[in-house]
PDB file of N, CA and C in Angstrom:
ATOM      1  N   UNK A   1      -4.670  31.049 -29.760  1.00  0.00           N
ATOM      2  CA  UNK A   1      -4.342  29.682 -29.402  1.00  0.00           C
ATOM      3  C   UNK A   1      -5.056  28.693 -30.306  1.00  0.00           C
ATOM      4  N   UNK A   2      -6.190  28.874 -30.679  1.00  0.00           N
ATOM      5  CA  UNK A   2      -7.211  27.836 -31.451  1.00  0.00           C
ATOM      6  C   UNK A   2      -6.428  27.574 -32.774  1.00  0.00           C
ATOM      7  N   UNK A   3      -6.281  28.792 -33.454  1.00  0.00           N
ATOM      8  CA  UNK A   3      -5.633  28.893 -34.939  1.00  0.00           C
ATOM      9  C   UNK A   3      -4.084  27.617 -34.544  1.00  0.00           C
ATOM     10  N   UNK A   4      -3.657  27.921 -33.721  1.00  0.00           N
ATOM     11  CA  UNK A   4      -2.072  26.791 -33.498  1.00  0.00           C
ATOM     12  C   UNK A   4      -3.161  24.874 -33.439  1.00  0.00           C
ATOM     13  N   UNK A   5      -4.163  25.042 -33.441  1.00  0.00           N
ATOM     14  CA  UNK A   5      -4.577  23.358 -33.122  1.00  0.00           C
ATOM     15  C   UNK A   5      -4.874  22.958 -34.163  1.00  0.00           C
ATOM     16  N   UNK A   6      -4.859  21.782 -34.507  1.00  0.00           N
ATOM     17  CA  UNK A   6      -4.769  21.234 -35.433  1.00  0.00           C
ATOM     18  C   UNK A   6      -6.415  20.241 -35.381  1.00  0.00           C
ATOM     19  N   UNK A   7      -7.181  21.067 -35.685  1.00  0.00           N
ATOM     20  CA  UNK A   7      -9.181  20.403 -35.476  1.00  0.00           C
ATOM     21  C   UNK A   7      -9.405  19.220 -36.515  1.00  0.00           C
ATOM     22  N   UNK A   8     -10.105  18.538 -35.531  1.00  0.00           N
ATOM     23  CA  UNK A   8     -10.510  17.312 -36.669  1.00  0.00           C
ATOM     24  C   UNK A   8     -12.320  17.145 -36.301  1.00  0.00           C
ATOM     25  N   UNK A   9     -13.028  16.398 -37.708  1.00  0.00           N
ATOM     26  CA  UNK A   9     -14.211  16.198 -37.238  1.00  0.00           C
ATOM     27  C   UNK A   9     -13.728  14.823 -36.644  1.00  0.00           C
ATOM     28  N   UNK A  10     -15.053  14.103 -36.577  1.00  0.00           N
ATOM     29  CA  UNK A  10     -15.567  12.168 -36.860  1.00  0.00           C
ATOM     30  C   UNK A  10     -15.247  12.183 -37.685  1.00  0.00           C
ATOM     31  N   UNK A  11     -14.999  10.388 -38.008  1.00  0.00           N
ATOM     32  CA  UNK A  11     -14.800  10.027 -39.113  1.00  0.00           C
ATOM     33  C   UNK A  11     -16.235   9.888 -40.063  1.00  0.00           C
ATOM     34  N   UNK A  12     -17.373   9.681 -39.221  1.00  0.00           N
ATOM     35  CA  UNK A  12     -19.006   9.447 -39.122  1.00  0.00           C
ATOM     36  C   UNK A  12     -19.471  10.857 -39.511  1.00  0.00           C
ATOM     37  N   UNK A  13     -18.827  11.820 -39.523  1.00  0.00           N
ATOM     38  CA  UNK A  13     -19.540  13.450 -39.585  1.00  0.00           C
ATOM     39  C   UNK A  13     -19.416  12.988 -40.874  1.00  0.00           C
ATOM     40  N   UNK A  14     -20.195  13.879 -41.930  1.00  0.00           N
ATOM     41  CA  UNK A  14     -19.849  14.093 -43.210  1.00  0.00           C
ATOM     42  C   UNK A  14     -19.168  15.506 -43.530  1.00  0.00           C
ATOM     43  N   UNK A  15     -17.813  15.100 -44.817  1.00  0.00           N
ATOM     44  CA  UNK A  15     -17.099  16.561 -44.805  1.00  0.00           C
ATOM     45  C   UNK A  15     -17.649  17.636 -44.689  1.00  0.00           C
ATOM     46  N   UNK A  16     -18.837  17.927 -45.334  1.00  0.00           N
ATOM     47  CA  UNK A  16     -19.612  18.736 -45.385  1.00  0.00           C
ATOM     48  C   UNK A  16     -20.707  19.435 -44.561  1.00  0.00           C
ATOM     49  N   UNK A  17     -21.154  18.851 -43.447  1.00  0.00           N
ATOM     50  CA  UNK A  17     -22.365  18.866 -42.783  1.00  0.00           C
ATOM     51  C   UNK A  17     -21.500  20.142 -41.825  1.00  0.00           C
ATOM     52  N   UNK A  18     -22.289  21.132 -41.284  1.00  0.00           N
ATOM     53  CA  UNK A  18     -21.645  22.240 -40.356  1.00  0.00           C
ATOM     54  C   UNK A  18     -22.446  21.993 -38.853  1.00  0.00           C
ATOM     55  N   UNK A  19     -23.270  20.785 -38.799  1.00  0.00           N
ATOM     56  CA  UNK A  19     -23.866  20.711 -37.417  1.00  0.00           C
ATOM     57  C   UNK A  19     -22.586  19.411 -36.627  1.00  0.00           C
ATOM     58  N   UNK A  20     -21.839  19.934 -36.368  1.00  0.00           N
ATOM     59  CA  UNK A  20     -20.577  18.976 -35.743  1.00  0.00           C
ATOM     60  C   UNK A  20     -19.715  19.666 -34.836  1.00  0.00           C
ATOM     61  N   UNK A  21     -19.049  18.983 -33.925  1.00  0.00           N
ATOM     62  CA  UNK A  21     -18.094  19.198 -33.190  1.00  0.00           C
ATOM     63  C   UNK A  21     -16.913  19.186 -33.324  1.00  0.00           C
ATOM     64  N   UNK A  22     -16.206  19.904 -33.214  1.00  0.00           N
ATOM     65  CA  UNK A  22     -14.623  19.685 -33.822  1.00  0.00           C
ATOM     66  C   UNK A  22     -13.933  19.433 -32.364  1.00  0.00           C
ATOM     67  N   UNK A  23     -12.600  18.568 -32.764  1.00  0.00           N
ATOM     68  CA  UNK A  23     -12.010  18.637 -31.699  1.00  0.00           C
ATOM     69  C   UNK A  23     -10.326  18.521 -32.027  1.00  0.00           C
ATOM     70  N   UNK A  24      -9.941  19.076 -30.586  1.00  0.00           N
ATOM     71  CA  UNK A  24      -8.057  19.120 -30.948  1.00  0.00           C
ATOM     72  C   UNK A  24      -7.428  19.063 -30.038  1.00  0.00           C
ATOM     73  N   UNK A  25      -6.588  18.166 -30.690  1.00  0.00           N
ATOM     74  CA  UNK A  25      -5.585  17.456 -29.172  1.00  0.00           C
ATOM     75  C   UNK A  25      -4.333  18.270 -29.092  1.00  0.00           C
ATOM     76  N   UNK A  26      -3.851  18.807 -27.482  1.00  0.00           N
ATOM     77  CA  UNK A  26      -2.537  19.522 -27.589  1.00  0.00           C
ATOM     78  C   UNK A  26      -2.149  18.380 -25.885  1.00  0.00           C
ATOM     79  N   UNK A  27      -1.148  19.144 -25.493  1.00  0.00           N
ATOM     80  CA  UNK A  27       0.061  18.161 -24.977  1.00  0.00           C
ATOM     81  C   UNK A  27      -0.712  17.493 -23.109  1.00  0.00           C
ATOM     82  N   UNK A  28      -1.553  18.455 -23.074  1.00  0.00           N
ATOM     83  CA  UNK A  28      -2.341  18.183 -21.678  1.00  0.00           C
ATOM     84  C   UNK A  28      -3.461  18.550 -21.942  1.00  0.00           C
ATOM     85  N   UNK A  29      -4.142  19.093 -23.104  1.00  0.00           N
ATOM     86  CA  UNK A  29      -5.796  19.292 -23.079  1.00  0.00           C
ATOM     87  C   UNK A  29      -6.204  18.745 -24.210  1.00  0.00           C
ATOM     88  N   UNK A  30      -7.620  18.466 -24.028  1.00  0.00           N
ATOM     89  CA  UNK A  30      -8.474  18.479 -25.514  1.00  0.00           C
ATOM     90  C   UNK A  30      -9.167  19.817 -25.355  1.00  0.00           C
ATOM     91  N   UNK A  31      -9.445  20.081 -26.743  1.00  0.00           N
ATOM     92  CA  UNK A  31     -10.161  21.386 -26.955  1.00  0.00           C
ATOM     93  C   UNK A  31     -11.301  20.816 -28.162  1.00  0.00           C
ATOM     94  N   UNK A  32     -12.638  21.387 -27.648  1.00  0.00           N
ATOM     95  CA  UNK A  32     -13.657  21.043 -28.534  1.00  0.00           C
ATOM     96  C   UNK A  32     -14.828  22.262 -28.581  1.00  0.00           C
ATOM     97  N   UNK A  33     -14.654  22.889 -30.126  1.00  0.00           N
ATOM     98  CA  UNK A  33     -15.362  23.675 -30.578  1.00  0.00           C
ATOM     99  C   UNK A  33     -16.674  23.067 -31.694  1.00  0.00           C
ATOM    100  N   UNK A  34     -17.651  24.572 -31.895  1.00  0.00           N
ATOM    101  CA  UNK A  34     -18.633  24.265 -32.666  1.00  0.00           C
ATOM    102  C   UNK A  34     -18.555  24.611 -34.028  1.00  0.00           C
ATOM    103  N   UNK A  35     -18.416  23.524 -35.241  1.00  0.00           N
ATOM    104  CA  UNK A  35     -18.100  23.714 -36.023  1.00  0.00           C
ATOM    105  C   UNK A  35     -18.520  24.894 -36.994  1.00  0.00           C
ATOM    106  N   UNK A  36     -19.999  25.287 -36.590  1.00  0.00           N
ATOM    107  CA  UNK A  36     -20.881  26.477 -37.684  1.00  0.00           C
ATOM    108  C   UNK A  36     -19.872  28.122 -36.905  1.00  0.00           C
ATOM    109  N   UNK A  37     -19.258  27.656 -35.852  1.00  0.00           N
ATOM    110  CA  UNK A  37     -18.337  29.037 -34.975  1.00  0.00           C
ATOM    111  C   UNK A  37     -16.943  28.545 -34.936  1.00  0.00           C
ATOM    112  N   UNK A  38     -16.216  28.275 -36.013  1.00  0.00           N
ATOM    113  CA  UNK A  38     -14.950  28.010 -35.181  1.00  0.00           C
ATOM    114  C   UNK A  38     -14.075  29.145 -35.180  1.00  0.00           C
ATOM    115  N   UNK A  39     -14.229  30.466 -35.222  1.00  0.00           N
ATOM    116  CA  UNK A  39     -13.820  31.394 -34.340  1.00  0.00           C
ATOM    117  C   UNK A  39     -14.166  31.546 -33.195  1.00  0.00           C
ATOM    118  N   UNK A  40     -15.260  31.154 -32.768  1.00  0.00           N
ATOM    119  CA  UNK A  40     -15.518  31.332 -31.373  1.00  0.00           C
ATOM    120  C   UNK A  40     -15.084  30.750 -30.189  1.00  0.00           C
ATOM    121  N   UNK A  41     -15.673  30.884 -29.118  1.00  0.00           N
ATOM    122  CA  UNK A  41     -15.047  30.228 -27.923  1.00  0.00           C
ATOM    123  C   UNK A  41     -15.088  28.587 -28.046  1.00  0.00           C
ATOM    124  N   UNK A  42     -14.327  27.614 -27.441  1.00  0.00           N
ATOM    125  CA  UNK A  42     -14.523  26.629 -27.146  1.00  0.00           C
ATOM    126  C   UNK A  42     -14.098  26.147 -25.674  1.00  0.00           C
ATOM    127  N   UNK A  43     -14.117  24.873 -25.857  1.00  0.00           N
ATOM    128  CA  UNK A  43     -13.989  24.069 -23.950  1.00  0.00           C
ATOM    129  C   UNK A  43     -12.610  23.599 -24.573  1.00  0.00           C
ATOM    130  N   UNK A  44     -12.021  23.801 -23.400  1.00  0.00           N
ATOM    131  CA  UNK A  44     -11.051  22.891 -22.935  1.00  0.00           C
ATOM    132  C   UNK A  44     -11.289  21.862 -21.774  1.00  0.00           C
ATOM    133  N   UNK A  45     -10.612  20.904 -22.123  1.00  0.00           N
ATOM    134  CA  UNK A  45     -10.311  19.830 -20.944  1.00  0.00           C
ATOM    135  C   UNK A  45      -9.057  19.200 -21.132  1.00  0.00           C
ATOM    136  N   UNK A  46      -9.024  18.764 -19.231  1.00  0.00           N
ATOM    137  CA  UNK A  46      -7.651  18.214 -19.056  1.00  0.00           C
ATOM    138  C   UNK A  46      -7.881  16.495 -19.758  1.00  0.00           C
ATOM    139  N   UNK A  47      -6.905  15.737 -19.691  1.00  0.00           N
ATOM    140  CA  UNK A  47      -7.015  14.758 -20.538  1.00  0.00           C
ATOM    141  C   UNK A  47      -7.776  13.806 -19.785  1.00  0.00           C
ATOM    142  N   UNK A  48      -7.594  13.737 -18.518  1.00  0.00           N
ATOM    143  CA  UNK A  48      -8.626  12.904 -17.458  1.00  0.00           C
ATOM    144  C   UNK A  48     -10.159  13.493 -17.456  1.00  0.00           C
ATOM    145  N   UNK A  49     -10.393  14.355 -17.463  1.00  0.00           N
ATOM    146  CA  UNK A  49     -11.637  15.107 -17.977  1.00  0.00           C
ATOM    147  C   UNK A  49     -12.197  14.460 -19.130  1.00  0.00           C
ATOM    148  N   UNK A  50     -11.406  14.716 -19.993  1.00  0.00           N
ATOM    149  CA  UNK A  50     -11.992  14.119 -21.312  1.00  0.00           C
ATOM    150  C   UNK A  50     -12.153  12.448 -21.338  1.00  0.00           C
ATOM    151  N   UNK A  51     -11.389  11.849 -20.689  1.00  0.00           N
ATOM    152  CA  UNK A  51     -11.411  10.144 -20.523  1.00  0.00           C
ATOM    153  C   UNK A  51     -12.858  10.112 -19.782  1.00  0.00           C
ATOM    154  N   UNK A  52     -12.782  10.356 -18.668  1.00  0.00           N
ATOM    155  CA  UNK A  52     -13.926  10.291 -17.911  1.00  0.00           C
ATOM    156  C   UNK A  52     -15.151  11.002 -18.852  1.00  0.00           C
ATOM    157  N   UNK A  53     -14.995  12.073 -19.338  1.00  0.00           N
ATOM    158  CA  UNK A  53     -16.313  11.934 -19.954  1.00  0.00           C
ATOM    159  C   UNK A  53     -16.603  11.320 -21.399  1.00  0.00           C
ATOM    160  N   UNK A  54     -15.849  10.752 -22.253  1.00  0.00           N
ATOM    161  CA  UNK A  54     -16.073   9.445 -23.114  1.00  0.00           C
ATOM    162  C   UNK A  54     -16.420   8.301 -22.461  1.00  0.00           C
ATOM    163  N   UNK A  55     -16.346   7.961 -21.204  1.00  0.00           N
ATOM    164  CA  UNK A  55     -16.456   6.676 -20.686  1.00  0.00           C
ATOM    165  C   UNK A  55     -17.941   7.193 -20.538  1.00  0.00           C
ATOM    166  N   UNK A  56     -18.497   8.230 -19.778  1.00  0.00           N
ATOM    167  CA  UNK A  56     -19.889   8.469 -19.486  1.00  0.00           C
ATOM    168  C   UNK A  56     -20.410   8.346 -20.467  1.00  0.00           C
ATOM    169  N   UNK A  57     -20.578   8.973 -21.642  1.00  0.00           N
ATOM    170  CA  UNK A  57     -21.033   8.964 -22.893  1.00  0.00           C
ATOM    171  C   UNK A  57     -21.824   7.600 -23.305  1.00  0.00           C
ATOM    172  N   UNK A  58     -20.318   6.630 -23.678  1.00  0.00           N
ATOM    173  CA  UNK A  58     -20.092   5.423 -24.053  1.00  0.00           C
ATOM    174  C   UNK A  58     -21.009   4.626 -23.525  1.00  0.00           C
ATOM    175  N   UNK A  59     -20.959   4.512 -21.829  1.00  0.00           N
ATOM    176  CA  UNK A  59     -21.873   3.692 -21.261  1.00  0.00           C
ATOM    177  C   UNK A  59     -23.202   4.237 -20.997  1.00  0.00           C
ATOM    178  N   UNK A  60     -23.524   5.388 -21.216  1.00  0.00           N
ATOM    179  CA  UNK A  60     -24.650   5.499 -20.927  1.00  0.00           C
ATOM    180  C   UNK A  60     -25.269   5.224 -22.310  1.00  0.00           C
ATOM    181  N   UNK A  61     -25.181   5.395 -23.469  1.00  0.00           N
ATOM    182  CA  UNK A  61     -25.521   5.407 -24.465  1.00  0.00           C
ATOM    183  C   UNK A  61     -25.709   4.079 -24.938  1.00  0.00           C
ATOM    184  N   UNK A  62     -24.874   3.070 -24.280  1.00  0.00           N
ATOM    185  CA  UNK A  62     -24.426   1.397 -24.284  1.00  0.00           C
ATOM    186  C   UNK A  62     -25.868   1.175 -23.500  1.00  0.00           C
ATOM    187  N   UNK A  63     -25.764   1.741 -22.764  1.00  0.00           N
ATOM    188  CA  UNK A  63     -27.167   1.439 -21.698  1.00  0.00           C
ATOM    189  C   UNK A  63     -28.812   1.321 -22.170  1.00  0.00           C
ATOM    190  N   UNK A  64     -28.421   2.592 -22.463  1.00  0.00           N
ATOM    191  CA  UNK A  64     -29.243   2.959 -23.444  1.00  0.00           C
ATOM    192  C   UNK A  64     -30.478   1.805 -24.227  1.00  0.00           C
ATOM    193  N   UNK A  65     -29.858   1.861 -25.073  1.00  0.00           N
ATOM    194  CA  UNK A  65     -29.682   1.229 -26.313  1.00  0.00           C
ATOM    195  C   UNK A  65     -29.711  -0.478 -25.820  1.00  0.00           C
ATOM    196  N   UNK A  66     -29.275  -1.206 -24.771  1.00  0.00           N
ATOM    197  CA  UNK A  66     -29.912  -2.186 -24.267  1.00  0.00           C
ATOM    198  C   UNK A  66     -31.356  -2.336 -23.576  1.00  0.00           C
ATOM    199  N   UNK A  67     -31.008  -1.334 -22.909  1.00  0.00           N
ATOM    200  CA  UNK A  67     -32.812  -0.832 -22.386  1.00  0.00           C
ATOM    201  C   UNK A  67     -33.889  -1.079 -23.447  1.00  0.00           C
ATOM    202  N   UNK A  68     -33.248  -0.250 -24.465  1.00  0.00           N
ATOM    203  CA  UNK A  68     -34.614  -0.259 -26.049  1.00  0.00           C
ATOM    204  C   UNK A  68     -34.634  -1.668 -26.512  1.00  0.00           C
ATOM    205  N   UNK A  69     -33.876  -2.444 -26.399  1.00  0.00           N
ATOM    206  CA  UNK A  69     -33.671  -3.855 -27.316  1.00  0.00           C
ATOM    207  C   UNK A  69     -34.924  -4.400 -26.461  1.00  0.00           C
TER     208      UNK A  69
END
């Protein structure tokens, strides 16, 4: 199944760097593997899964980062 997805890094990763996350969008999941293994296993999530956890990310990291200011 992995080999059929079509993986992308960040635009922020550098082409080169192998400490990154890849990720790939199909018709109801995201799938996100480790780039130094991408034969190996990865996660899937449903697309609400994945919304909800970019929003966590986002704001906590938003939070964050006001806290330090």
């Amino acid at each position: 199944m992995t080999s059929a997805l079509n993986w992308f890094k960040s635009s922020y990763s550098g082409s080169n760097e192998p400490d990154c996350v890849e990720v790939a969008l199909a018709d109801t999941t995201v799938h996100v593997r480790d780039s130094k293994n991408r034969d190996g296993e990865h996660l899937a999530f449903t697309d609400a899964s994945w919304t909800a956890f970019l929003h966590t990310v986002t704001t906590t990291v938003h939070r964050r980062v006001l806290d330090a200011g």
